[in-house]
PDB file of N, CA and C in Angstrom:
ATOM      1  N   UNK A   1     102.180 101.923  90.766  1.00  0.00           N
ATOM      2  CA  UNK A   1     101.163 102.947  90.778  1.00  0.00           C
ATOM      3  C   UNK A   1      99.999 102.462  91.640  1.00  0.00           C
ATOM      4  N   UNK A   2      99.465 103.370  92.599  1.00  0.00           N
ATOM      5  CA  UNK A   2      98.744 102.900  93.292  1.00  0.00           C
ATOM      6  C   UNK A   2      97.298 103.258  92.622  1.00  0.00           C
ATOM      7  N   UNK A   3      96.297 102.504  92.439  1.00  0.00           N
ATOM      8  CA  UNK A   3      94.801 102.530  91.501  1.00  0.00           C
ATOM      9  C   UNK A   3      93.340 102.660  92.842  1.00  0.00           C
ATOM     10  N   UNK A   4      92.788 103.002  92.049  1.00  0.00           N
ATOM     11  CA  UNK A   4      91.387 103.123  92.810  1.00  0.00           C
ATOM     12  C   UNK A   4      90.160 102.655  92.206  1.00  0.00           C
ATOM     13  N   UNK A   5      89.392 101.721  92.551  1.00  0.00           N
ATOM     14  CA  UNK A   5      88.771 101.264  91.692  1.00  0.00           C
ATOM     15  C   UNK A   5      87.273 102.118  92.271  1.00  0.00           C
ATOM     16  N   UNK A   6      86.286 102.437  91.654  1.00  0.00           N
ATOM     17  CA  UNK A   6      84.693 102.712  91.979  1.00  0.00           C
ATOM     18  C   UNK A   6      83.999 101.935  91.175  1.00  0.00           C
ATOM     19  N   UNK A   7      82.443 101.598  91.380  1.00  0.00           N
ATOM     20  CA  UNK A   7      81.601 100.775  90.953  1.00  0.00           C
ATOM     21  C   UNK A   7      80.529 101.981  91.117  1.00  0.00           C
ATOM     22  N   UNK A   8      79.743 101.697  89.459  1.00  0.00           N
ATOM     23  CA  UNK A   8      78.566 102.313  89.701  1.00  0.00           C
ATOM     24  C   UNK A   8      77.633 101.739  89.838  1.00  0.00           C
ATOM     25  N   UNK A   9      76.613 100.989  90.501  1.00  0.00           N
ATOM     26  CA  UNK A   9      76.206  99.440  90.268  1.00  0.00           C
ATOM     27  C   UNK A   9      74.502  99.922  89.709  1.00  0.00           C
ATOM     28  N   UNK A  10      74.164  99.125  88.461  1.00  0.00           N
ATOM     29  CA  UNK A  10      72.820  99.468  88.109  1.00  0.00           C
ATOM     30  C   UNK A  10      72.262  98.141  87.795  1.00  0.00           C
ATOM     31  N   UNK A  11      71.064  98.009  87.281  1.00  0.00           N
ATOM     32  CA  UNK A  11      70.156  96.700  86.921  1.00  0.00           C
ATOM     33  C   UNK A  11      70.620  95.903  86.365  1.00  0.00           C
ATOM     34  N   UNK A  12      71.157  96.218  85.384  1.00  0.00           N
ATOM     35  CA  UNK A  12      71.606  95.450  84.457  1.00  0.00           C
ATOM     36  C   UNK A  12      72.999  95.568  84.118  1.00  0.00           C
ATOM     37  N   UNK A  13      74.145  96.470  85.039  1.00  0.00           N
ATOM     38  CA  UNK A  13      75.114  96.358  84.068  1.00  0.00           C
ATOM     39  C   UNK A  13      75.978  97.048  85.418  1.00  0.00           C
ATOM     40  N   UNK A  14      77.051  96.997  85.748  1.00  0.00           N
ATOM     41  CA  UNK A  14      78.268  97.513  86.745  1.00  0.00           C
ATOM     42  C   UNK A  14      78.928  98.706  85.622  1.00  0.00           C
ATOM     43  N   UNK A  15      79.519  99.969  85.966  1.00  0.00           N
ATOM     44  CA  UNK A  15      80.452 101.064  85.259  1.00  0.00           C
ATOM     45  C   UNK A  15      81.964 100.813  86.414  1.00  0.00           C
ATOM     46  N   UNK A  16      82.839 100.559  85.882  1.00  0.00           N
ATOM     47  CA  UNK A  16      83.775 100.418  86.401  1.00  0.00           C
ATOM     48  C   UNK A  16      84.737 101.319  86.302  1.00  0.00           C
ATOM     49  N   UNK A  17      85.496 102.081  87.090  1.00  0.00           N
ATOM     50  CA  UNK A  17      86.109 103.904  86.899  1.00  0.00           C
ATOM     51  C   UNK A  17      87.396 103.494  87.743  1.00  0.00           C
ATOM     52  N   UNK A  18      88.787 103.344  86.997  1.00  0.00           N
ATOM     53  CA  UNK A  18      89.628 103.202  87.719  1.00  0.00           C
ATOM     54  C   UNK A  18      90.372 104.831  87.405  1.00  0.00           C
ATOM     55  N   UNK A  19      90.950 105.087  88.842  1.00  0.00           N
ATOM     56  CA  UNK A  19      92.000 106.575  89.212  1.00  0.00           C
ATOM     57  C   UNK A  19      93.050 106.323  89.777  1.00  0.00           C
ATOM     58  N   UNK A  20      94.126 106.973  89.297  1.00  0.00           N
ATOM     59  CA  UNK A  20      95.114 106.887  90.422  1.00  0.00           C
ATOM     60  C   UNK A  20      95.631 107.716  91.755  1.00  0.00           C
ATOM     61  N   UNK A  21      96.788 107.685  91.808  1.00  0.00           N
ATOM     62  CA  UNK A  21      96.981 108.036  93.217  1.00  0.00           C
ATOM     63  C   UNK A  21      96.410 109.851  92.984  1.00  0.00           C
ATOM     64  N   UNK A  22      97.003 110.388  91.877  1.00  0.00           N
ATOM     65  CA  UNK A  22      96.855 111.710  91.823  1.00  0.00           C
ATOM     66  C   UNK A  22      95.103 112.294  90.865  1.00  0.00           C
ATOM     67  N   UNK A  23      94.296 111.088  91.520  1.00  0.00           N
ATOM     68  CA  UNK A  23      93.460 111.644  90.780  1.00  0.00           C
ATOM     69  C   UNK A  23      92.633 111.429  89.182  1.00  0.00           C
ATOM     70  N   UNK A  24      93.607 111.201  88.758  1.00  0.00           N
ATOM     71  CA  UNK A  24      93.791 110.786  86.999  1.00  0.00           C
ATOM     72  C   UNK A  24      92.800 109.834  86.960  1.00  0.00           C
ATOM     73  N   UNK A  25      92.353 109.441  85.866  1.00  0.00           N
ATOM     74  CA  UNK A  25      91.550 109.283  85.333  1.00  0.00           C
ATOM     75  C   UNK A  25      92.115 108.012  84.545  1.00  0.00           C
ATOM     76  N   UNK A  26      92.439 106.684  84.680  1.00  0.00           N
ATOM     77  CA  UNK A  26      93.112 105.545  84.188  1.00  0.00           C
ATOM     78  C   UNK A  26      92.055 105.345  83.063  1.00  0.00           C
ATOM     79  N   UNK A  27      90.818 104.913  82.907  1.00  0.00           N
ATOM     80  CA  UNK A  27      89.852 104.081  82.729  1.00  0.00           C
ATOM     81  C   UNK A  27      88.626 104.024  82.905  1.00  0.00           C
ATOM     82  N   UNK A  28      88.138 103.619  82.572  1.00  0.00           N
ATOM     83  CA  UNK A  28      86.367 103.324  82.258  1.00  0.00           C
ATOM     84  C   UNK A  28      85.802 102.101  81.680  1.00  0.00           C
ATOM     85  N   UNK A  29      84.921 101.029  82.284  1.00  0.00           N
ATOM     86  CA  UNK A  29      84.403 100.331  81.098  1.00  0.00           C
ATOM     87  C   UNK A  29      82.983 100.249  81.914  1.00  0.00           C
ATOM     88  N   UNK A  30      82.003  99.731  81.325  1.00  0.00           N
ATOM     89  CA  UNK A  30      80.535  99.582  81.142  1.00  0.00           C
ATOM     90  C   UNK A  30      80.851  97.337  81.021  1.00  0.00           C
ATOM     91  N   UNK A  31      80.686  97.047  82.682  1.00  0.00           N
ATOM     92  CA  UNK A  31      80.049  95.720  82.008  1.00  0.00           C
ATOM     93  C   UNK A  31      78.774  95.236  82.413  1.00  0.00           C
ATOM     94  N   UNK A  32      78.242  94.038  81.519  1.00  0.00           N
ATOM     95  CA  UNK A  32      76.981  94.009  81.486  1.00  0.00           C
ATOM     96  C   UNK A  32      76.989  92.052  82.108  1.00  0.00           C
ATOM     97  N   UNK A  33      78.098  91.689  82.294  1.00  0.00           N
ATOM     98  CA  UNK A  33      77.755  90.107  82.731  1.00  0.00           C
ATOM     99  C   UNK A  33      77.902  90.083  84.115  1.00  0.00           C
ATOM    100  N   UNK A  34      78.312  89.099  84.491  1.00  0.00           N
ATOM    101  CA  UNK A  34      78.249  89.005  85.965  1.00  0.00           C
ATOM    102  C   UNK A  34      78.850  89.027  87.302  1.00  0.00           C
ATOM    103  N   UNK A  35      79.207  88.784  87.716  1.00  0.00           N
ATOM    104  CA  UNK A  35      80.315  89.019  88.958  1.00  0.00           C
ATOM    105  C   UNK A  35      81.337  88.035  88.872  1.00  0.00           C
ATOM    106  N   UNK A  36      81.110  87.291  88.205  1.00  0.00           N
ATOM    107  CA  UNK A  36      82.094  86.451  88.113  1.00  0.00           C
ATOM    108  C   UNK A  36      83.616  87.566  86.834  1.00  0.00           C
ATOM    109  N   UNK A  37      82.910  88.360  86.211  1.00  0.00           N
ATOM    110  CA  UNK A  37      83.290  88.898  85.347  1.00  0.00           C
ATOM    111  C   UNK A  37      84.170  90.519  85.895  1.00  0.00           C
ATOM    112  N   UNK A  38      83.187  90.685  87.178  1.00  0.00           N
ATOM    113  CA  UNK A  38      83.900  91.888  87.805  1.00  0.00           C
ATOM    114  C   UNK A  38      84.788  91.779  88.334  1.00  0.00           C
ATOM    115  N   UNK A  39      84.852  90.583  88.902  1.00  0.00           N
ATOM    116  CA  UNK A  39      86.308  89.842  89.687  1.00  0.00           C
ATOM    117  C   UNK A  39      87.309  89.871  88.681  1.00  0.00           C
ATOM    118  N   UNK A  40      87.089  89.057  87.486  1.00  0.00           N
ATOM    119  CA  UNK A  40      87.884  88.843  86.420  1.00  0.00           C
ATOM    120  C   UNK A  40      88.805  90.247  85.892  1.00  0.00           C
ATOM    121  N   UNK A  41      87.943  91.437  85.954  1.00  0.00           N
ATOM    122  CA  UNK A  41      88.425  92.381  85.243  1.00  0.00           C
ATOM    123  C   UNK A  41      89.124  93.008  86.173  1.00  0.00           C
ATOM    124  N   UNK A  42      89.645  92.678  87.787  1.00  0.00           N
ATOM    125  CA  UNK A  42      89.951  93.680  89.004  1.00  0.00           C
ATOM    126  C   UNK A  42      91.145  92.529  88.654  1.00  0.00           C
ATOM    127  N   UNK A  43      91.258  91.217  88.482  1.00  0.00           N
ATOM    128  CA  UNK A  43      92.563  90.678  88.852  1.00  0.00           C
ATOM    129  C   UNK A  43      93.991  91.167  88.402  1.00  0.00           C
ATOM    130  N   UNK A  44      93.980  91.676  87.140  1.00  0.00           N
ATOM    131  CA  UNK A  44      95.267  91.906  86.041  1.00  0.00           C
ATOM    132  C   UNK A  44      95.573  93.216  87.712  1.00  0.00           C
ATOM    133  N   UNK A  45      94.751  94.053  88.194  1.00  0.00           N
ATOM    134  CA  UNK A  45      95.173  95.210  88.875  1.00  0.00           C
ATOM    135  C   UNK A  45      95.461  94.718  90.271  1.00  0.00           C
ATOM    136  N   UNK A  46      95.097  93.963  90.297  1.00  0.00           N
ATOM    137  CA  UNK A  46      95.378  93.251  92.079  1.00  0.00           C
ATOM    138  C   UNK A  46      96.063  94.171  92.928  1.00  0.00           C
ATOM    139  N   UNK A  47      97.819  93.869  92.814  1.00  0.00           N
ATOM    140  CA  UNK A  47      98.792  94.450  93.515  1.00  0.00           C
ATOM    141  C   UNK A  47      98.556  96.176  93.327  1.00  0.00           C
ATOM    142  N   UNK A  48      98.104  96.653  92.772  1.00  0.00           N
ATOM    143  CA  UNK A  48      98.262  98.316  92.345  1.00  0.00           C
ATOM    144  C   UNK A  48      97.000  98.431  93.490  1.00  0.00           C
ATOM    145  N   UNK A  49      95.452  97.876  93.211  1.00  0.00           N
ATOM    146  CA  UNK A  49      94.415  98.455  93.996  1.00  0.00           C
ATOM    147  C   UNK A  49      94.183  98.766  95.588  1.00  0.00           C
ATOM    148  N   UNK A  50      94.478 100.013  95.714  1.00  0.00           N
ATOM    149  CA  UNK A  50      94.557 100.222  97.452  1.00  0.00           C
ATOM    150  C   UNK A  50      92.933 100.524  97.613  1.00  0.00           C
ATOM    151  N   UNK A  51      92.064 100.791  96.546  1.00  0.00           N
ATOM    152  CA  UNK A  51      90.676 100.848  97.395  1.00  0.00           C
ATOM    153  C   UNK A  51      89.882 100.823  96.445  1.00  0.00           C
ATOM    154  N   UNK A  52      88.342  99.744  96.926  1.00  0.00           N
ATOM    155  CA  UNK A  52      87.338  99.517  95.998  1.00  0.00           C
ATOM    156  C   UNK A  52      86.304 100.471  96.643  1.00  0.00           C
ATOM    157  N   UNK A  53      85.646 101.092  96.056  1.00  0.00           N
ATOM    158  CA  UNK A  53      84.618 101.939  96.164  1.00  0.00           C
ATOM    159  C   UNK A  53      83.460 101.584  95.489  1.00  0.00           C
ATOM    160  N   UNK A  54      82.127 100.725  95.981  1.00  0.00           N
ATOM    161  CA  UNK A  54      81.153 101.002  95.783  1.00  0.00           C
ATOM    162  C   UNK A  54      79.755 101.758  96.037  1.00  0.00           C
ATOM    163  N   UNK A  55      78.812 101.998  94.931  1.00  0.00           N
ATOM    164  CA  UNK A  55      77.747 103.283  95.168  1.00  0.00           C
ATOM    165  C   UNK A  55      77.023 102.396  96.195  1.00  0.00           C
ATOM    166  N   UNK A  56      76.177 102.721  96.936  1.00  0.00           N
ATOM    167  CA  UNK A  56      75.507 102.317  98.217  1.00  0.00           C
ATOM    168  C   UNK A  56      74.379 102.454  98.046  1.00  0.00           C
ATOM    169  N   UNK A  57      73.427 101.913  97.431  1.00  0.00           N
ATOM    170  CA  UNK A  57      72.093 101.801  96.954  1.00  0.00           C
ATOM    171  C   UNK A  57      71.626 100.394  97.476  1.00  0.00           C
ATOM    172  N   UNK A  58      70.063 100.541  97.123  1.00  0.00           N
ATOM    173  CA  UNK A  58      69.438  99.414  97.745  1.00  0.00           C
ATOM    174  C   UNK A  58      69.465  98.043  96.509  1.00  0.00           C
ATOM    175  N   UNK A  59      70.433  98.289  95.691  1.00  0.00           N
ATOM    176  CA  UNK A  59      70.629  96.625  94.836  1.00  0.00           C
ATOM    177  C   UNK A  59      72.602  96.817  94.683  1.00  0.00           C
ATOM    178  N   UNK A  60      72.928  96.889  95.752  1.00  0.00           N
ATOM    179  CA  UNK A  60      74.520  96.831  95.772  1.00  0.00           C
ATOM    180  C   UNK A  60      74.946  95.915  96.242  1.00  0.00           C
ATOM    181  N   UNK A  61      74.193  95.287  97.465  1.00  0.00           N
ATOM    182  CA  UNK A  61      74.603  94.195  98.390  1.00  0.00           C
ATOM    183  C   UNK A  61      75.315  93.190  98.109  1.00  0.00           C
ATOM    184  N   UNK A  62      75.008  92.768  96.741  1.00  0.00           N
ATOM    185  CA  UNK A  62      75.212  91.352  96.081  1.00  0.00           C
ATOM    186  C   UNK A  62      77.004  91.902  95.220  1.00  0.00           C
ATOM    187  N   UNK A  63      77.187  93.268  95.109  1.00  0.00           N
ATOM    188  CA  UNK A  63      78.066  93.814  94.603  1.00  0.00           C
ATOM    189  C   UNK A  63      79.313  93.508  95.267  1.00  0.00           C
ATOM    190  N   UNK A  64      78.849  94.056  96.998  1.00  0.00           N
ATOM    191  CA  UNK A  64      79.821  94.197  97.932  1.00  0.00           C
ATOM    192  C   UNK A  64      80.189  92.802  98.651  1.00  0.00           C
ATOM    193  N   UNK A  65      79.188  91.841  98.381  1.00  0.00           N
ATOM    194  CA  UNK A  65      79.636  90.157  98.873  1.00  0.00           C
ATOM    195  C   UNK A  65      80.458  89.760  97.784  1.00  0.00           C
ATOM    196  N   UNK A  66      80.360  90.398  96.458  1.00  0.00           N
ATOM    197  CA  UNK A  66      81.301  89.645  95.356  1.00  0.00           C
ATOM    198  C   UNK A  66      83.100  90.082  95.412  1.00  0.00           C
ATOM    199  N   UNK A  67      82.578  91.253  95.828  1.00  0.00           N
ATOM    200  CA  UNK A  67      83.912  92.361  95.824  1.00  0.00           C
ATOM    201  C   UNK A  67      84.603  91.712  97.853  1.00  0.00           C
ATOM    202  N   UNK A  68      84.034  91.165  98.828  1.00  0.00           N
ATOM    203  CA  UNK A  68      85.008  90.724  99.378  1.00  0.00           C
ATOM    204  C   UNK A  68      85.234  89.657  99.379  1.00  0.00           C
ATOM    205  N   UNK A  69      84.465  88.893  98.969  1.00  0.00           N
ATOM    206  CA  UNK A  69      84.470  87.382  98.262  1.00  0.00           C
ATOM    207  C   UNK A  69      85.966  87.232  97.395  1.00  0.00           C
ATOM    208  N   UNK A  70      86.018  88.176  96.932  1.00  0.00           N
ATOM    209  CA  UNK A  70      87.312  88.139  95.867  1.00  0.00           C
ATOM    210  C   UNK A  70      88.469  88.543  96.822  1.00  0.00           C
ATOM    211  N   UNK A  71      88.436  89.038  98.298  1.00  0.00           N
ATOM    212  CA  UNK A  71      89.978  89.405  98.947  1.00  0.00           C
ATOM    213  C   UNK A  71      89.840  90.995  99.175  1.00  0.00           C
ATOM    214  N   UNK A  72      89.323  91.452  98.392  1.00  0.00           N
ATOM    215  CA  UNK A  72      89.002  92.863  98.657  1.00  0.00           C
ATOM    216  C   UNK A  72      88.269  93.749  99.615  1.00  0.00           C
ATOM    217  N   UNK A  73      89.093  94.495 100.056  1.00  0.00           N
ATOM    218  CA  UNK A  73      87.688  95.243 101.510  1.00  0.00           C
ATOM    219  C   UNK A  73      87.390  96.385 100.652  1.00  0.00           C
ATOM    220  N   UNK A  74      86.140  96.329 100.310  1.00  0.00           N
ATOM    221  CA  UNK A  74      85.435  97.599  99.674  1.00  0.00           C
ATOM    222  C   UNK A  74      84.591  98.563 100.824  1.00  0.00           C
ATOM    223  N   UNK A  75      84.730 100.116 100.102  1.00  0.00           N
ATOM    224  CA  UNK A  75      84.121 101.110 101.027  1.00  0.00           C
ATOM    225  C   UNK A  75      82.693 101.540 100.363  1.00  0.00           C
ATOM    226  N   UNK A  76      81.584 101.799 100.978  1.00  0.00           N
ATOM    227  CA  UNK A  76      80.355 102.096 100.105  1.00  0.00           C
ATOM    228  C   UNK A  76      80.481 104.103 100.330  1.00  0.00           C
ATOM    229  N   UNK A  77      79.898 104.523  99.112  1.00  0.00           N
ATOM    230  CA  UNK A  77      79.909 105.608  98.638  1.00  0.00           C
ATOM    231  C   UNK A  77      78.370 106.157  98.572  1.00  0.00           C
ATOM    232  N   UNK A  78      77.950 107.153  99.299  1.00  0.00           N
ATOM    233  CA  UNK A  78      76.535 107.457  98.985  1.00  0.00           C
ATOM    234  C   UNK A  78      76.351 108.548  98.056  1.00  0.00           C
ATOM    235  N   UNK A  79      75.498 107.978  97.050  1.00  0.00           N
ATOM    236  CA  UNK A  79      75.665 108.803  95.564  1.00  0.00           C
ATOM    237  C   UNK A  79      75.276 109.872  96.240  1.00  0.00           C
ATOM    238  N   UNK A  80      74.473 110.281  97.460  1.00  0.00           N
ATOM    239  CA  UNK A  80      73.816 111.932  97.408  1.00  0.00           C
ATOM    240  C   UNK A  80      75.165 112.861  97.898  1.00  0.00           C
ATOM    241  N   UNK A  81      75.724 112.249  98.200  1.00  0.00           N
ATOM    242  CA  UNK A  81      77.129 113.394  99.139  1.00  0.00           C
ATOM    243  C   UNK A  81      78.524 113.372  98.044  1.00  0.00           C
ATOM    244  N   UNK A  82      78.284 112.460  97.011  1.00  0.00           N
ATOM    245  CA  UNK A  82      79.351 112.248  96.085  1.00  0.00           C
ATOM    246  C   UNK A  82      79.859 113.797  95.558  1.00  0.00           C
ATOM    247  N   UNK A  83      80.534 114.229  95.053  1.00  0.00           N
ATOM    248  CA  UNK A  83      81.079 115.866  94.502  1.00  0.00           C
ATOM    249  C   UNK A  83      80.976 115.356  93.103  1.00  0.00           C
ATOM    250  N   UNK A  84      80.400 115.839  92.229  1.00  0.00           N
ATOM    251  CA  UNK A  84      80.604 115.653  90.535  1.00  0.00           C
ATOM    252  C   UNK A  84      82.242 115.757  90.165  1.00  0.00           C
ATOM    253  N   UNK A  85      82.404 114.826  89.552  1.00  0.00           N
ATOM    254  CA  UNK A  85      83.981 114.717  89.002  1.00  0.00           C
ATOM    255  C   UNK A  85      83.845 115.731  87.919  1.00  0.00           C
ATOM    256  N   UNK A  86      84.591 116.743  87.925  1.00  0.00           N
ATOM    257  CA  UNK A  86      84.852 118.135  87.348  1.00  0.00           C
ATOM    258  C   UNK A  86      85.349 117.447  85.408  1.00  0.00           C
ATOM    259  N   UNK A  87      85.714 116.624  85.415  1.00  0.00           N
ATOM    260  CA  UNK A  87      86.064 116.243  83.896  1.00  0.00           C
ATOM    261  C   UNK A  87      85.069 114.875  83.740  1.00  0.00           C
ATOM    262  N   UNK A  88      84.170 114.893  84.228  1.00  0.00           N
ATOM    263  CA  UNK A  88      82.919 114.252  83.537  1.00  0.00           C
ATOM    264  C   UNK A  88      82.470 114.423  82.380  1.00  0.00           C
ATOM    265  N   UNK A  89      82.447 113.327  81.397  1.00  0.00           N
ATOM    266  CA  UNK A  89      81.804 113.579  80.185  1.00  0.00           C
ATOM    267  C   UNK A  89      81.648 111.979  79.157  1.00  0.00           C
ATOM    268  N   UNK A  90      80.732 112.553  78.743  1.00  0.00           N
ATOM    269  CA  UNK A  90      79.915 111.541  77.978  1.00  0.00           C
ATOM    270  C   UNK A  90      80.916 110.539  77.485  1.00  0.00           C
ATOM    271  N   UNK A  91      80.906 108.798  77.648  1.00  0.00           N
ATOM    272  CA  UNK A  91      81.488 108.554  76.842  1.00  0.00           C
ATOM    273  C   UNK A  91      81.226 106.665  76.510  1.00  0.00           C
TER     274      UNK A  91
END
């Protein structure tokens, strides 16, 4: 199965949103430690992840050196042009 990973990157804490090929909706978690930890949680998916997607804000930088640091070529996402994911909801 091919996976998609996005990053929502905030002050204190990364939202991590994995999808697959068709869209779907795999996953969600909220972490709050450190990059050493975001790496950790992308490895079990390695072979499946065809693309990292991070939000493109002015405290991401350190996001996107961790994310190719780890082997990964990540794409940045600008939250203003993003489309609301139609099954968004609180959780």
């Amino acid at each position: 199965m091919k996976l998609y990973i996005a990053f929502d990157v905030h002050a204190s804490s990364r939202v991590l949103a994995v999808v697959d090929d068709d869209g779907k909706r795999i996953g969600a978690r909220k972490i709050r430690i450190g990059l050493e930890k975001v790496v950790e949680t992308l490895e079990p998916m390695r072979d499946e992840i065809m693309g990292v997607v991070v939000e493109n804000t002015y405290k991401c930088y350190w996001m996107v050196y961790a994310v190719v640091d780890a082997g990964y070529r990540p794409c940045l996402a600008n939250p203003g042009q993003i489309q609301k994911y139609k099954g968004l909801r609180n959780w």
